[in-house]
Protein backbone atom coordinates (compact mmCIF):
# COMPACT_ATOMS: atom_id res chain seq x y z
CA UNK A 1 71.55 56.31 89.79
CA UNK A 2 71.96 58.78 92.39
CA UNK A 3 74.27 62.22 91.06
CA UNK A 4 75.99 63.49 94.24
CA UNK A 5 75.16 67.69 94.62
CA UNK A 6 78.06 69.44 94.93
CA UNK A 7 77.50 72.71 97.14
CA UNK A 8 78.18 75.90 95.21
CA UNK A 9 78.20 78.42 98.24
CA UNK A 10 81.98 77.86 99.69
CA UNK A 11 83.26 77.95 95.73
CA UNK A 12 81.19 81.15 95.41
CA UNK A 13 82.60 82.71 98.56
CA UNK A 14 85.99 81.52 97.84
CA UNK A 15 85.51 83.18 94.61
CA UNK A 16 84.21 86.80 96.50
CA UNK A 17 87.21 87.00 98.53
CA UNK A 18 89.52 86.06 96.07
CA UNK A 19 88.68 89.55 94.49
CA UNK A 20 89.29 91.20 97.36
CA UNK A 21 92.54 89.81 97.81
CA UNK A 22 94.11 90.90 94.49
CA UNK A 23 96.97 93.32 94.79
CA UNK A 24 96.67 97.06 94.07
CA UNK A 25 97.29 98.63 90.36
CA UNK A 26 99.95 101.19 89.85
CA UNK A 27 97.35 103.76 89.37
CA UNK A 28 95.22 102.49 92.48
CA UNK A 29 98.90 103.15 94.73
CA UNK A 30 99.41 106.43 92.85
CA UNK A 31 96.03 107.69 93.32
CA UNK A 32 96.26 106.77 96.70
CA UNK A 33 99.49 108.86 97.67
CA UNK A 34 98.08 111.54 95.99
CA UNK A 35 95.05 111.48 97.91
CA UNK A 36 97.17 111.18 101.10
CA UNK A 37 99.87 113.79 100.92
CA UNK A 38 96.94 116.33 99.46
CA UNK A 39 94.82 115.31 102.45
CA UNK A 40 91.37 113.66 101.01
CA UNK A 41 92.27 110.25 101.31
CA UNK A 42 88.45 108.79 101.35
CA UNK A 43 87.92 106.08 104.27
CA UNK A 44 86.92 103.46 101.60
CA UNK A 45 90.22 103.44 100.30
CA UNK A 46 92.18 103.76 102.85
CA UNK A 47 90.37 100.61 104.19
CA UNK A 48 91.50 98.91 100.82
CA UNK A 49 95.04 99.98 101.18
CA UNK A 50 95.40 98.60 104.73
CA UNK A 51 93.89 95.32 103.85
CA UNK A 52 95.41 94.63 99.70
CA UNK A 53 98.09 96.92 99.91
CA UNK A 54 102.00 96.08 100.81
CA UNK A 55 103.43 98.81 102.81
CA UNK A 56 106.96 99.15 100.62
CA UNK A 57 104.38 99.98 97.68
CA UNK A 58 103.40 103.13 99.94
CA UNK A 59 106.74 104.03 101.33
CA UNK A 60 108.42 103.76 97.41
CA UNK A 61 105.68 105.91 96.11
CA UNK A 62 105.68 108.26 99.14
CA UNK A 63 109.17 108.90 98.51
CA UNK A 64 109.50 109.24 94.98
CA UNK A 65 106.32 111.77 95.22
CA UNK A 66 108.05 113.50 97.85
CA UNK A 67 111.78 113.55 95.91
CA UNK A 68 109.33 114.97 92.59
CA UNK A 69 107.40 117.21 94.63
CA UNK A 70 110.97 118.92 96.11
CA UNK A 71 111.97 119.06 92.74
CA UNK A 72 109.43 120.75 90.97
CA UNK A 73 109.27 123.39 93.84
CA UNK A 74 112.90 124.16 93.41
CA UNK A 75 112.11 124.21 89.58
CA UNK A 76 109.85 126.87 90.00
CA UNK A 77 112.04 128.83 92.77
CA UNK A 78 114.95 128.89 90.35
CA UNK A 79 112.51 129.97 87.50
CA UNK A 80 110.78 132.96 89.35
CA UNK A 81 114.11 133.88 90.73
CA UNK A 82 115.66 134.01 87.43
CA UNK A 83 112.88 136.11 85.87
CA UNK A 84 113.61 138.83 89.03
């Protein structure tokens, strides 16, 4: 009796890739908006954004930072104006 060898090395790459694949977190999206409207966006992640990343994620998070980040600076207009 012969037992046939099965090669391990495709599964094991399929397997490799298949991690890299995976979608971003929440907190992987909202880290990296952060990052990118402060300005130190690292070129690691930004390479994992392009390549796991879907760009309505970015452009829903962009905008919702940017619609909190207007309304926190009126916020504190309204307060320091109010304490004048």
């Amino acid at each position: 009796m012969t037992e046939d060898k099965v090669d391990t090395t495709d599964v094991q790459a399929d397997e490799d890739s298949g991690e890299e694949e995976k979608p971003l977190t929440f907190l992987e999206i909202l880290g990296s908006t952060f990052a990118a409207a402060v300005g130190v966006q690292s070129k690691e992640n930004r390479a994992r954004d392009f390549s796991r990343g879907k760009p309505i994620q970015f452009i829903m998070a962009g905008v919702v930072f940017a619609a909190l980040f207007v309304l926190v600076l009126v916020f504190a207009v309204r307060l320091v104006l109010s304490l004048i």
